[in-house]
C-alpha atoms as a PDB file:
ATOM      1  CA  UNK A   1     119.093 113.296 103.699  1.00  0.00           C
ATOM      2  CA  UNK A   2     122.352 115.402 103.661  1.00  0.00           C
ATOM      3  CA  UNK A   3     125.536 115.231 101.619  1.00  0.00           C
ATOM      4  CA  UNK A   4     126.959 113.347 104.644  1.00  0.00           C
ATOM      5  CA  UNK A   5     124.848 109.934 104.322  1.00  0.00           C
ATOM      6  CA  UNK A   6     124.634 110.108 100.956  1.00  0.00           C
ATOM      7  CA  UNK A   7     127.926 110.880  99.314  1.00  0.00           C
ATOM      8  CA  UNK A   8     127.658 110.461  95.745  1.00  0.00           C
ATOM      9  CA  UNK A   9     131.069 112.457  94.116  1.00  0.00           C
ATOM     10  CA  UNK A  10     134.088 111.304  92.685  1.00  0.00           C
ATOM     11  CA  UNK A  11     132.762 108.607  90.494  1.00  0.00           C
ATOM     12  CA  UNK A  12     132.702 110.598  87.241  1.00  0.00           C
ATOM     13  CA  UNK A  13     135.877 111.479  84.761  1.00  0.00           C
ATOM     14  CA  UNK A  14     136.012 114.444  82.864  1.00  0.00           C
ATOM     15  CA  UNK A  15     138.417 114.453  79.912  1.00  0.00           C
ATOM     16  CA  UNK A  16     139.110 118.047  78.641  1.00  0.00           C
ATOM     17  CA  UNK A  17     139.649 116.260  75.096  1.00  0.00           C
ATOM     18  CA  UNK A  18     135.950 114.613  74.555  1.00  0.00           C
ATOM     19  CA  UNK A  19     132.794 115.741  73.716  1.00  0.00           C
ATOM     20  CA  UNK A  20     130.130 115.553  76.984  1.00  0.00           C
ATOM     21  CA  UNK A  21     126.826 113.485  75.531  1.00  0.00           C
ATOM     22  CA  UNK A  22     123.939 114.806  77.444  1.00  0.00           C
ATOM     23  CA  UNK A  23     120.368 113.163  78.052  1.00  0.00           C
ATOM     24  CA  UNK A  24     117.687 114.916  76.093  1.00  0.00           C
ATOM     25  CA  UNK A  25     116.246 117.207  78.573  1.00  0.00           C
ATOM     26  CA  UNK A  26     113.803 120.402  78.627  1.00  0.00           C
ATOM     27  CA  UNK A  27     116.227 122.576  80.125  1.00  0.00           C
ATOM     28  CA  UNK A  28     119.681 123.444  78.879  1.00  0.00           C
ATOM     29  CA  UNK A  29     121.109 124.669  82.075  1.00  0.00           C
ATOM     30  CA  UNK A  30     119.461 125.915  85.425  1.00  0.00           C
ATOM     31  CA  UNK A  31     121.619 128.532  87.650  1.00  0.00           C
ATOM     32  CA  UNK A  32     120.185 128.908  91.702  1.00  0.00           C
ATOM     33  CA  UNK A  33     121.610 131.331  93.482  1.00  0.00           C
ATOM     34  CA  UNK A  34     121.535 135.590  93.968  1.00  0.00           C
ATOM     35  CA  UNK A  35     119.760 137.707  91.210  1.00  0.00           C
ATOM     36  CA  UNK A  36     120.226 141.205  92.970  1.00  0.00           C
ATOM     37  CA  UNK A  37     121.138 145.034  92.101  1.00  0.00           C
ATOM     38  CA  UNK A  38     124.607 146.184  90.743  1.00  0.00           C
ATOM     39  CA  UNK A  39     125.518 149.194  91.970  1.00  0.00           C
ATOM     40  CA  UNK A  40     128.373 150.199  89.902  1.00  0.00           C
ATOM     41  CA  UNK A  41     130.107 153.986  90.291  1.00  0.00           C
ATOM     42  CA  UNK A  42     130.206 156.123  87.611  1.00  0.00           C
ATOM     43  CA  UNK A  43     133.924 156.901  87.719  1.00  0.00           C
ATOM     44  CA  UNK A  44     137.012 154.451  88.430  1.00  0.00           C
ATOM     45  CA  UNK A  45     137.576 154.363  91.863  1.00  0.00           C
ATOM     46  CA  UNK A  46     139.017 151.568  93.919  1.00  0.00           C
ATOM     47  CA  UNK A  47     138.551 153.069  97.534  1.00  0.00           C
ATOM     48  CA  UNK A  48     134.498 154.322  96.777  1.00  0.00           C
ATOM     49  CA  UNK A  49     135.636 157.689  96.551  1.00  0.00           C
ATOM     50  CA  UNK A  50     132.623 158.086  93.905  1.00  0.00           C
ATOM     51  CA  UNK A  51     129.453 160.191  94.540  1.00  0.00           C
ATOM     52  CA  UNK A  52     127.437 158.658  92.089  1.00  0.00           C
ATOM     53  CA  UNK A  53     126.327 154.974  91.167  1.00  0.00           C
ATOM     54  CA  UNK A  54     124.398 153.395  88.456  1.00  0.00           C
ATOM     55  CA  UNK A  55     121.656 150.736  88.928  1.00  0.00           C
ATOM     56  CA  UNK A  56     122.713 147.258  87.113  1.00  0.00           C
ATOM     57  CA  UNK A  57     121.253 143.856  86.643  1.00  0.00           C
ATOM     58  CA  UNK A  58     123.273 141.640  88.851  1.00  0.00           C
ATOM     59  CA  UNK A  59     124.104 138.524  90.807  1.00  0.00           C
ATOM     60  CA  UNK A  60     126.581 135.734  89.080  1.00  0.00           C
ATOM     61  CA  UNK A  61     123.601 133.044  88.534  1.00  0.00           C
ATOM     62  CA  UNK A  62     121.044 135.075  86.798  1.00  0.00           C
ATOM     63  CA  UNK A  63     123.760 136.910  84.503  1.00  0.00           C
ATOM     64  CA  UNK A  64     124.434 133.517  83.114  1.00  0.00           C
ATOM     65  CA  UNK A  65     121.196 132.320  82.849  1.00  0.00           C
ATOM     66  CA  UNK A  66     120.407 135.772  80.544  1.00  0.00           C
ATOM     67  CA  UNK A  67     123.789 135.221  78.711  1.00  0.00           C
ATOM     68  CA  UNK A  68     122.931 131.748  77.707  1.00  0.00           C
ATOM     69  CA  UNK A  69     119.818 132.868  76.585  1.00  0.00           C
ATOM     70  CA  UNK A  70     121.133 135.085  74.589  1.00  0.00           C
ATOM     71  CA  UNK A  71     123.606 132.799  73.259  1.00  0.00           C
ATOM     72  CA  UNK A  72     121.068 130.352  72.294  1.00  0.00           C
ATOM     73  CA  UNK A  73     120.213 128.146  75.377  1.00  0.00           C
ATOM     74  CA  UNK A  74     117.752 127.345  77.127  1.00  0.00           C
ATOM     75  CA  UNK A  75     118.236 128.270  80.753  1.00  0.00           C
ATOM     76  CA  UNK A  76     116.291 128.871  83.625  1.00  0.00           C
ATOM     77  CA  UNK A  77     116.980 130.541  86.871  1.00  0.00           C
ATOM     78  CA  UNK A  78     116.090 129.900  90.806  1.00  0.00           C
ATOM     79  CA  UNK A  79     116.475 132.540  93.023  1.00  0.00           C
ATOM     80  CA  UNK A  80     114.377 135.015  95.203  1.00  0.00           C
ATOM     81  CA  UNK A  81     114.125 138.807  94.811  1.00  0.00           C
ATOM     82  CA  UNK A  82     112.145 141.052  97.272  1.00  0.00           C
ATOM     83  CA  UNK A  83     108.564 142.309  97.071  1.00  0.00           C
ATOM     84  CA  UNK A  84     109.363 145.770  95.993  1.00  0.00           C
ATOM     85  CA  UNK A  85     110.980 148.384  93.554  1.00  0.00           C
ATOM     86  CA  UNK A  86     114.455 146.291  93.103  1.00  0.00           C
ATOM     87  CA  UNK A  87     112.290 143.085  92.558  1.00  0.00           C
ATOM     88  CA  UNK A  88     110.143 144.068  90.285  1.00  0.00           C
ATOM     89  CA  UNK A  89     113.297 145.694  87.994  1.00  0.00           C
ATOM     90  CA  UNK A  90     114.845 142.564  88.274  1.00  0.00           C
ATOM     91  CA  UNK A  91     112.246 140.461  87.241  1.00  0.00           C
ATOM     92  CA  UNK A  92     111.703 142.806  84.676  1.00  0.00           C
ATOM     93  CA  UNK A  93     115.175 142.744  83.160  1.00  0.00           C
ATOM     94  CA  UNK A  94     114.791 138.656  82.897  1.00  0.00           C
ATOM     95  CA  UNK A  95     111.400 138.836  80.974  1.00  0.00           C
ATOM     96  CA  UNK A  96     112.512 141.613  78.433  1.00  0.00           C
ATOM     97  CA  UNK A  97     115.561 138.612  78.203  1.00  0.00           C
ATOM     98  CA  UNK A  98     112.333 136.189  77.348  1.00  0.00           C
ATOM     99  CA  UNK A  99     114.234 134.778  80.452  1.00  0.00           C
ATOM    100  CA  UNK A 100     111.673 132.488  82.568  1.00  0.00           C
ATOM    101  CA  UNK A 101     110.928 133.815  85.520  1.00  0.00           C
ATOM    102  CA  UNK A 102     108.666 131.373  87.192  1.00  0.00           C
ATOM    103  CA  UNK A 103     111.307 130.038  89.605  1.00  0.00           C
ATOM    104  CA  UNK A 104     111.883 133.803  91.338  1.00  0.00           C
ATOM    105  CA  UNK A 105     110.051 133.636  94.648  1.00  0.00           C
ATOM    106  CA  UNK A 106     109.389 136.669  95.943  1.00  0.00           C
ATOM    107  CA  UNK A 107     110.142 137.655  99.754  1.00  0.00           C
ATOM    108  CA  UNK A 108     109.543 139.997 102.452  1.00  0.00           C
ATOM    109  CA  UNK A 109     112.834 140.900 103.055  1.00  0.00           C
ATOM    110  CA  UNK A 110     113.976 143.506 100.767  1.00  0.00           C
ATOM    111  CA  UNK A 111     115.942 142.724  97.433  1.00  0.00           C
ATOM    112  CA  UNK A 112     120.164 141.983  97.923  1.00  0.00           C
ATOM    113  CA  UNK A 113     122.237 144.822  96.624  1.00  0.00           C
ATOM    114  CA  UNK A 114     125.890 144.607  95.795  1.00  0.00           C
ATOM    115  CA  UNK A 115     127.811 148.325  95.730  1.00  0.00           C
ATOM    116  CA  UNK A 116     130.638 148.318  93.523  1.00  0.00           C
ATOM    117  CA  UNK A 117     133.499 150.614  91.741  1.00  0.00           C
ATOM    118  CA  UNK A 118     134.275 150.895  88.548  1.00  0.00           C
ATOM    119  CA  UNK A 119     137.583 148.676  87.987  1.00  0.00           C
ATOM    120  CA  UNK A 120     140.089 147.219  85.793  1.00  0.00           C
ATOM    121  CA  UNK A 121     140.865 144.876  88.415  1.00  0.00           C
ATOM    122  CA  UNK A 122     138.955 142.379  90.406  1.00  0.00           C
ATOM    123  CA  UNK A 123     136.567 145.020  91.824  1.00  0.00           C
ATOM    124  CA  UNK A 124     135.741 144.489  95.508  1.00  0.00           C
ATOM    125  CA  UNK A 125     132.150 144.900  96.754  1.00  0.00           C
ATOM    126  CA  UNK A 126     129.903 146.227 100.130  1.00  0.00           C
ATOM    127  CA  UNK A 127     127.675 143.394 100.431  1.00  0.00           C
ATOM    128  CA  UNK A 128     123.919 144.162 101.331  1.00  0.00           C
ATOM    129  CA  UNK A 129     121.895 140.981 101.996  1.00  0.00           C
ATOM    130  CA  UNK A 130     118.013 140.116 101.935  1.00  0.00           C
ATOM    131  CA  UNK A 131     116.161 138.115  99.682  1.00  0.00           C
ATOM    132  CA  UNK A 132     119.210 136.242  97.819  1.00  0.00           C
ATOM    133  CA  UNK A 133     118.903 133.047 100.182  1.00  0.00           C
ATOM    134  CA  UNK A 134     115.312 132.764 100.993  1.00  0.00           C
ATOM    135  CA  UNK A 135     115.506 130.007  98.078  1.00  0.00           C
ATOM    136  CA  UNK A 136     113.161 127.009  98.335  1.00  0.00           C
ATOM    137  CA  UNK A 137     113.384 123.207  97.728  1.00  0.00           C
ATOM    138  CA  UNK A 138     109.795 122.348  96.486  1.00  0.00           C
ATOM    139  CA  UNK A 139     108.441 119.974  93.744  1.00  0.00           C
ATOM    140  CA  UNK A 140     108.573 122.075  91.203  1.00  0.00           C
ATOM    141  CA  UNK A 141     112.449 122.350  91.490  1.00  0.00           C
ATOM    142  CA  UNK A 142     112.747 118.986  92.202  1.00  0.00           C
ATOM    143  CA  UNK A 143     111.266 118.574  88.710  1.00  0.00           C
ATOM    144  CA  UNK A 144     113.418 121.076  87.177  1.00  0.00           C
ATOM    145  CA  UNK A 145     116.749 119.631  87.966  1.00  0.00           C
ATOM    146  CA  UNK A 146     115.521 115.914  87.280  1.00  0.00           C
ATOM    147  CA  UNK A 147     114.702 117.810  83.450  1.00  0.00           C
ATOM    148  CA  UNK A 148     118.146 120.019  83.121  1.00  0.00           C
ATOM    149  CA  UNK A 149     121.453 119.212  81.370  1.00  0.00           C
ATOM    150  CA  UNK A 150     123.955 121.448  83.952  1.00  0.00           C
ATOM    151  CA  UNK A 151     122.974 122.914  86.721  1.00  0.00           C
ATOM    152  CA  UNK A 152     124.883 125.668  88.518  1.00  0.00           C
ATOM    153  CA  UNK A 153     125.475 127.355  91.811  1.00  0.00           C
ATOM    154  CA  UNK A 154     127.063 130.019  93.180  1.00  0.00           C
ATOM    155  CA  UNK A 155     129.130 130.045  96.692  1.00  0.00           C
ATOM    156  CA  UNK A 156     125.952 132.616  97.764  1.00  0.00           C
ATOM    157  CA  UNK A 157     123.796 130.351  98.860  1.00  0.00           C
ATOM    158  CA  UNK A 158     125.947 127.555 100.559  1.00  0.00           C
ATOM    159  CA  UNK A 159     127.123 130.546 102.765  1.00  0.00           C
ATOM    160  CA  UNK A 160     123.609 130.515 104.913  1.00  0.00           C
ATOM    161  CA  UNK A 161     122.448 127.585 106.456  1.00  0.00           C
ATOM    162  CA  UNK A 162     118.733 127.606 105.262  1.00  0.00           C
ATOM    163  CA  UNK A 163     119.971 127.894 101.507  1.00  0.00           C
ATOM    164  CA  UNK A 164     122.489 125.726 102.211  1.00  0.00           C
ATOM    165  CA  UNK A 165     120.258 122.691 102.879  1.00  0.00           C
ATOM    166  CA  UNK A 166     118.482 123.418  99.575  1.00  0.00           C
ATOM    167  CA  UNK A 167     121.578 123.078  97.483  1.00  0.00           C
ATOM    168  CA  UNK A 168     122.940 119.854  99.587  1.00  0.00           C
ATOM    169  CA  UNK A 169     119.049 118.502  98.288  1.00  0.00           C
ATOM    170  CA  UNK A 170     119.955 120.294  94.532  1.00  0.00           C
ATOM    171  CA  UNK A 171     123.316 118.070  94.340  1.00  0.00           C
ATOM    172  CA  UNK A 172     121.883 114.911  95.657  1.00  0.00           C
ATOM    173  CA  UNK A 173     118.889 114.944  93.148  1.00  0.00           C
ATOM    174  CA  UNK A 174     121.495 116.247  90.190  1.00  0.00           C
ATOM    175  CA  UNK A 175     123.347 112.911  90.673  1.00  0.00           C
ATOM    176  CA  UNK A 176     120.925 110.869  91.028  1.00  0.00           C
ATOM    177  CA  UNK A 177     119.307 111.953  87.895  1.00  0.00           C
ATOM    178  CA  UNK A 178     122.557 112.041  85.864  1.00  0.00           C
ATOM    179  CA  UNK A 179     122.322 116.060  85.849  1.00  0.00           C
ATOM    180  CA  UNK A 180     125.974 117.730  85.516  1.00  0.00           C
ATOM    181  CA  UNK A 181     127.058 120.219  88.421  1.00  0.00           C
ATOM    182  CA  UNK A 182     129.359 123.143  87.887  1.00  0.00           C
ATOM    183  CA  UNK A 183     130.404 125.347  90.897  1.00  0.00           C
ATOM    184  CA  UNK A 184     131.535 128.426  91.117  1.00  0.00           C
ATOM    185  CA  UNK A 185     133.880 128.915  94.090  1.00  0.00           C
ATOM    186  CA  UNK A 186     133.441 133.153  94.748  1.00  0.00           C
ATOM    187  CA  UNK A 187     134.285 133.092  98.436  1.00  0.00           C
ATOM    188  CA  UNK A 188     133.846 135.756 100.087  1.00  0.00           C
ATOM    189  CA  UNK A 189     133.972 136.310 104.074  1.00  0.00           C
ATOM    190  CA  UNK A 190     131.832 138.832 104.914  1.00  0.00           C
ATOM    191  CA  UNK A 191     128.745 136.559 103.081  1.00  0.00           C
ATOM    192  CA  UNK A 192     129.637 133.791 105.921  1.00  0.00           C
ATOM    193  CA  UNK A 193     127.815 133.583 108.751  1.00  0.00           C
ATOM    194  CA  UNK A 194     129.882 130.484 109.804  1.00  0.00           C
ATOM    195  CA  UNK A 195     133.992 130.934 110.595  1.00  0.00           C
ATOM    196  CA  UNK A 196     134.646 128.077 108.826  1.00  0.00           C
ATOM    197  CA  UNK A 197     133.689 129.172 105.578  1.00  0.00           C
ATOM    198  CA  UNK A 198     136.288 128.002 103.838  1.00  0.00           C
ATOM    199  CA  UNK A 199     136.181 124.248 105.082  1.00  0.00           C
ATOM    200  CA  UNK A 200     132.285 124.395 103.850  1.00  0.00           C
ATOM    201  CA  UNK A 201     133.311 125.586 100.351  1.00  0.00           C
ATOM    202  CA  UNK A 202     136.213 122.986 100.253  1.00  0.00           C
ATOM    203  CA  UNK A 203     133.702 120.227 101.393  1.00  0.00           C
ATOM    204  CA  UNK A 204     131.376 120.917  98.229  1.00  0.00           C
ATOM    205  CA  UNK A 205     133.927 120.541  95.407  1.00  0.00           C
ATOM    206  CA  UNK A 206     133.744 116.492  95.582  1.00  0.00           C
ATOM    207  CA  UNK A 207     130.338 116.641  94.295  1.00  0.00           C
ATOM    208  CA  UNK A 208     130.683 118.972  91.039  1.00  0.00           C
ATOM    209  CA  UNK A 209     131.431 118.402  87.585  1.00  0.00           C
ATOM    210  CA  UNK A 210     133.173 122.092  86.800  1.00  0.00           C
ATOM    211  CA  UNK A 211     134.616 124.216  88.868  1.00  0.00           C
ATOM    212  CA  UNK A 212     135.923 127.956  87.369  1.00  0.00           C
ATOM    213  CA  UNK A 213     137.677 129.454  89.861  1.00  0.00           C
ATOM    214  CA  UNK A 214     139.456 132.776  89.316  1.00  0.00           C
ATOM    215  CA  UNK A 215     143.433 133.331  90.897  1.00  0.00           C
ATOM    216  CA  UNK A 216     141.486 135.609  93.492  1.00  0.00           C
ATOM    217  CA  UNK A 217     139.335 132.791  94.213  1.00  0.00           C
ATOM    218  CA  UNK A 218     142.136 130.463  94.635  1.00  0.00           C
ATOM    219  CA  UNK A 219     143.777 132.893  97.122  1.00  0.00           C
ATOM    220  CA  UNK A 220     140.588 133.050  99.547  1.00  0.00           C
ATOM    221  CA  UNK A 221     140.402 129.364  99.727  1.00  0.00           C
ATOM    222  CA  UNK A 222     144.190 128.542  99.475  1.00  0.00           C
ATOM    223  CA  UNK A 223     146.239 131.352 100.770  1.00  0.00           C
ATOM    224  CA  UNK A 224     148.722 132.794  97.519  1.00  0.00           C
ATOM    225  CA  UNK A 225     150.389 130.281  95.509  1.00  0.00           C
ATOM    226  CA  UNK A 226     150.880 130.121  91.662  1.00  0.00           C
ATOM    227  CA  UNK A 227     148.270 128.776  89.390  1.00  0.00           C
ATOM    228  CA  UNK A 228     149.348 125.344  89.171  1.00  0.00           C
ATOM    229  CA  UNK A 229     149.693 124.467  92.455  1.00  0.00           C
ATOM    230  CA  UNK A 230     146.539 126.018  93.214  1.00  0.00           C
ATOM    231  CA  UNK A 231     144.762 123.692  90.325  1.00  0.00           C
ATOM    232  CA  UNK A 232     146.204 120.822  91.999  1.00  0.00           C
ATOM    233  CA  UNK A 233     144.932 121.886  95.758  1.00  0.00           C
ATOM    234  CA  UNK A 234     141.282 121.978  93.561  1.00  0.00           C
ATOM    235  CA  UNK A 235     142.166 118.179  92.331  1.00  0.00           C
ATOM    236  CA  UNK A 236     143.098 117.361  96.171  1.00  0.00           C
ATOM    237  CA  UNK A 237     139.585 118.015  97.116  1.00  0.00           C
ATOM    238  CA  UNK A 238     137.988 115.707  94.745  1.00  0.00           C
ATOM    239  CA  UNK A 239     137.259 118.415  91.799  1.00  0.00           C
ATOM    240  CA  UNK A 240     136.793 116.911  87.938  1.00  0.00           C
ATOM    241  CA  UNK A 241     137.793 119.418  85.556  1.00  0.00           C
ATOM    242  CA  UNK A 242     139.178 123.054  86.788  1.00  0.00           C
ATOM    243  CA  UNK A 243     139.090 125.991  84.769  1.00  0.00           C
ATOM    244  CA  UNK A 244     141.503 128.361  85.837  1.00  0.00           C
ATOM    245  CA  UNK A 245     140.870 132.564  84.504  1.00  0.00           C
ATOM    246  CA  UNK A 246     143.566 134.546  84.780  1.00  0.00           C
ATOM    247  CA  UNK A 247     142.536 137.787  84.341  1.00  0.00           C
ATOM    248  CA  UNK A 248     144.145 139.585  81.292  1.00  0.00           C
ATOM    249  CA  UNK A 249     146.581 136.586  81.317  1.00  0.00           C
ATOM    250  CA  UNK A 250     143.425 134.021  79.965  1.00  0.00           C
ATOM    251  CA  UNK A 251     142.662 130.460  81.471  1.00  0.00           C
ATOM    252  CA  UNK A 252     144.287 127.302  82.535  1.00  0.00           C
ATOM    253  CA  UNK A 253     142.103 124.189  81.953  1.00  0.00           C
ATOM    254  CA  UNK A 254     142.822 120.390  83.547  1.00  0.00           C
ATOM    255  CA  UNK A 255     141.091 117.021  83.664  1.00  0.00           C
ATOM    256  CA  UNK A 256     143.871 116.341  86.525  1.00  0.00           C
ATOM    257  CA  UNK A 257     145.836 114.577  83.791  1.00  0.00           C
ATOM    258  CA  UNK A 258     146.588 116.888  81.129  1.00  0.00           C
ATOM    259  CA  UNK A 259     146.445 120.939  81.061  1.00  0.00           C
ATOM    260  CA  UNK A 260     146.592 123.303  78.650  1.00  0.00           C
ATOM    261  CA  UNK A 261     146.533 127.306  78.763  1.00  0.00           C
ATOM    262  CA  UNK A 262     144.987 129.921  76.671  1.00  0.00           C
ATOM    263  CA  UNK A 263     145.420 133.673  76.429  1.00  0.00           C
ATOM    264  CA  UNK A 264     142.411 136.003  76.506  1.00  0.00           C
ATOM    265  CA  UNK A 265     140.425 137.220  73.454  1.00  0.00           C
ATOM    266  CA  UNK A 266     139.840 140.297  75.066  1.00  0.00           C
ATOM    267  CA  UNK A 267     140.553 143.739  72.756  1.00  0.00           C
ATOM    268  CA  UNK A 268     138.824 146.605  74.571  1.00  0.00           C
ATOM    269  CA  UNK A 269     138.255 146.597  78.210  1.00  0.00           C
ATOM    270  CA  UNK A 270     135.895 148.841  79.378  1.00  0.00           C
ATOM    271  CA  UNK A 271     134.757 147.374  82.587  1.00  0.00           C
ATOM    272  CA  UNK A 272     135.326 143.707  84.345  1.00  0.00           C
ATOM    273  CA  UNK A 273     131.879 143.349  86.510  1.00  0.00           C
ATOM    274  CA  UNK A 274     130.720 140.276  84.928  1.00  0.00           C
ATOM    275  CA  UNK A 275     133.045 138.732  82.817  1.00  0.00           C
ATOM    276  CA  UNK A 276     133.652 135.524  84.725  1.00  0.00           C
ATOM    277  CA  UNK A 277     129.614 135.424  84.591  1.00  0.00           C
ATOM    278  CA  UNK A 278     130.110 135.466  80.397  1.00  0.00           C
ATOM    279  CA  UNK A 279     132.742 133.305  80.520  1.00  0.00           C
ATOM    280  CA  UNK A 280     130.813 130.308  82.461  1.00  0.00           C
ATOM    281  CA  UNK A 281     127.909 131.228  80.013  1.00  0.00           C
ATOM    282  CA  UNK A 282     129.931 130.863  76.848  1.00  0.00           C
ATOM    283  CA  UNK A 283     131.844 127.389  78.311  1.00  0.00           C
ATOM    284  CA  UNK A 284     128.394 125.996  79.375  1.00  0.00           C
ATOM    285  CA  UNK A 285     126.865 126.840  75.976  1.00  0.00           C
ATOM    286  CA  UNK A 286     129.690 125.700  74.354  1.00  0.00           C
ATOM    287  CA  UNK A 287     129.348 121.830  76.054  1.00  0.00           C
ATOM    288  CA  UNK A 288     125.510 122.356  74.846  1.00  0.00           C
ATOM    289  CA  UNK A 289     126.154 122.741  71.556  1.00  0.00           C
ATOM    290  CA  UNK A 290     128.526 119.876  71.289  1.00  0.00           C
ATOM    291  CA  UNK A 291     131.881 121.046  71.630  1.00  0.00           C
ATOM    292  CA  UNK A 292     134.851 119.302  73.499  1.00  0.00           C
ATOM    293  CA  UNK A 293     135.787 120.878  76.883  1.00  0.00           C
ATOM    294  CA  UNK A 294     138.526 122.590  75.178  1.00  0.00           C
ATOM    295  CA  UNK A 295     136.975 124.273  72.490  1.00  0.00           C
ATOM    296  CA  UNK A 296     134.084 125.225  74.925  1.00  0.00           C
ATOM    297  CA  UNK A 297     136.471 127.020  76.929  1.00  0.00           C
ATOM    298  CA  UNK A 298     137.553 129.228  74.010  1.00  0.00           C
ATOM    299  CA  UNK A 299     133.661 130.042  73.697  1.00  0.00           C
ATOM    300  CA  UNK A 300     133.593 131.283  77.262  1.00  0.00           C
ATOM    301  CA  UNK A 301     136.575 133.350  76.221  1.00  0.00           C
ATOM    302  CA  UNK A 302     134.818 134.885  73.601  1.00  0.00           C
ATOM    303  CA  UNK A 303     131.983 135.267  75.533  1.00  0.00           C
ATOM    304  CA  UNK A 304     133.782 137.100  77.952  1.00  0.00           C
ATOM    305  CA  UNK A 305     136.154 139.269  75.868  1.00  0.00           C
ATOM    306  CA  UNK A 306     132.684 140.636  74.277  1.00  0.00           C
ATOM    307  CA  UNK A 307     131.113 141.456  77.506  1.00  0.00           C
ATOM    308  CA  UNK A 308     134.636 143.280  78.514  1.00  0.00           C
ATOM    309  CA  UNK A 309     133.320 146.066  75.858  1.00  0.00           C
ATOM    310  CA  UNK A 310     130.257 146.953  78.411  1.00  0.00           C
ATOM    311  CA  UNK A 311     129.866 148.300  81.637  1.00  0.00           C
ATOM    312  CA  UNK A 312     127.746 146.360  84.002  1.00  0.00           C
ATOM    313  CA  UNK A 313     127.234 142.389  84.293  1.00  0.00           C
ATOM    314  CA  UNK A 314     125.108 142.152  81.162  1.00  0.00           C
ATOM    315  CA  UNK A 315     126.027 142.857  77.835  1.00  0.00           C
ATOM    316  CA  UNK A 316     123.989 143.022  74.490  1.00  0.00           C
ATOM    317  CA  UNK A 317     125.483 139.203  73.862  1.00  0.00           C
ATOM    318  CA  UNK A 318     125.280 137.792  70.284  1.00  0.00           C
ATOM    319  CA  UNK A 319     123.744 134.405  69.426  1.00  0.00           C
ATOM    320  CA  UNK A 320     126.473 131.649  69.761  1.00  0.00           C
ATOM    321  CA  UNK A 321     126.830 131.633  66.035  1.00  0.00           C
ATOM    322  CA  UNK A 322     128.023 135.199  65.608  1.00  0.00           C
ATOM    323  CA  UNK A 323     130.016 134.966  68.605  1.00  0.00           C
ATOM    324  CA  UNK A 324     132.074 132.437  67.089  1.00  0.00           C
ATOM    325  CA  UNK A 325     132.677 133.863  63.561  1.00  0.00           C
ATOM    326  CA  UNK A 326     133.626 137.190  65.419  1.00  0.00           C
ATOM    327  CA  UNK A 327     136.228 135.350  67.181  1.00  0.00           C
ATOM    328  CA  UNK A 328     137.003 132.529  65.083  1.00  0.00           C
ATOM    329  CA  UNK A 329     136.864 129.617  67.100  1.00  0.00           C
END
């Protein structure tokens, strides 16, 4: 059954002010989407003038699956890797994490790849596809959701039909088994096979819990416009509680009613790939350990000012209780 005859959003009130009481569940938070290679240049470069590129850990799902682990959390991710060299280094990289891996299916078509430069802006990547949306629905996931807190999912996989259906069937068991949803809006054109892209992404935000989109993710949905009105087009569409980054300028969070803004925690900023990826972590881990929206959002901004020390998507990320007395949150 799709979205379509079973709409289930909207029902659900977020208050940035409260605590979020979950079920008792096995599984803190489950991320399904692209777990692929990083290939970040040596040197800053924004036109990939570099001759030289380092292999990283990468796609936006399985980066926060290993930071919440390493914050504390149980997590688990779903995604699909190929059967060769790049899969098995991925796969790798989760277990030395103690990261479960038994949700990575393995494919025939090679592992995804993401080329990138080294920036101190929002980088932007060549986009080499293969394994990231061979994804299943199958009992075992079924199981999984029905026995996790959050789960999460990247714009990746709603941007090819076959994946797409599985994360239609990952929302409708979520809220029908009182799971929380958070989205994370990265759109991107050249992942679409579709034109209307953007009317697909749009159409998904009714049925999540959090959505963290970032002013460049505003802008590919939206066209420009400042922060505010973009967190009200977000609202428009059904959305519960939008967490807006701002780069070096920090966050805006609203429940729709009230809003508040915070600055960054960020000191040293060595290289960006990733940090929205810490920040979700550190917010998610944050509502896990019993925080109020709020002060889960300064988590994920501590999260993410730690990772901006690094270069690459994964950082060596402390346990959530050193992460806090560092910052002092």
């Amino acid at each position: 059954m799709n979205l379509k005859e079973n709409e289930q959003g909207g029902d659900n009130v977020i208050n940035m002010y409260d605590k979020i009481n979950f079920d008792n569940k096995i599984y803190d938070l489950l991320t399904i989407g692209e777990l692929l290679i990083d290939m970040i240049s040596n040197e800053f470069s924004e036109k990939f003038s570099c001759n030289s590129y380092i292999r990283k850990f990468g796609g936006s799902p399985s980066n926060i699956a290993i930071n919440a682990k390493k914050l504390g959390v149980n997590s688990l991710p779903i995604s699909c890797v190929g059967n060769d060299g790049f899969g098995d280094f991925l796969i790798s990289s989760l277990e030395k994490e103690n990261v479960d891996t038994s949700q990575i299916i393995r494919s025939k078509s090679p592992t995804s790849m993401v080329v990138l430069t080294r920036s101190k802006e929002t980088p932007i990547p060549i986009f080499y596809r293969g394994a990231d949306y061979q994804i299943k629905y199958t009992p075992t996931l079924d199981e999984k959701i029905k026995n996790s807190k959050i789960v999460h999912f990247s714009s990746w996989p709603i941007s090819k039909k076959q994946s797409r259906e599985v994360i239609e069937r990952v929302i409708k068991t979520a809220k029908e088994s009182s799971t929380l949803i958070g989205f994370d809006p990265n759109y991107h054109k050249d992942l679409w096979e579709e034109e209307n892209g953007t009317s697909l992404m749009k159409s998904m935000i009714k049925y999540t819990d959090f959505i963290k989109p970032s002013e460049d993710d505003a802008e590919r949905l939206f066209g420009k416009d400042n922060p505010e009105n973009q967190i009200k087009k977000f609202f428009d569409l059904g959305a519960k509680l939008v967490v807006m980054t701002l780069g070096k300028d920090g966050v805006i969070v609203s429940d729709g009613v009230n809003s508040e803004k915070f600055d960054t925690l960020a000191t040293n900023v060595v290289d960006v790939t990733g940090a929205g990826d810490a920040f979700w972590a550190g917010f998610y881990v944050g509502l896990i350990k019993g925080r109020n929206v709020i002060d889960s959002v300064k988590v994920g901004l501590a999260a993410s000012a730690f990772k901006l020390r690094y270069v690459g998507a994964i950082s060596p990320m402390p346990r959530y209780e050193e992460l806090i007395k560092e910052f002092i949150i």
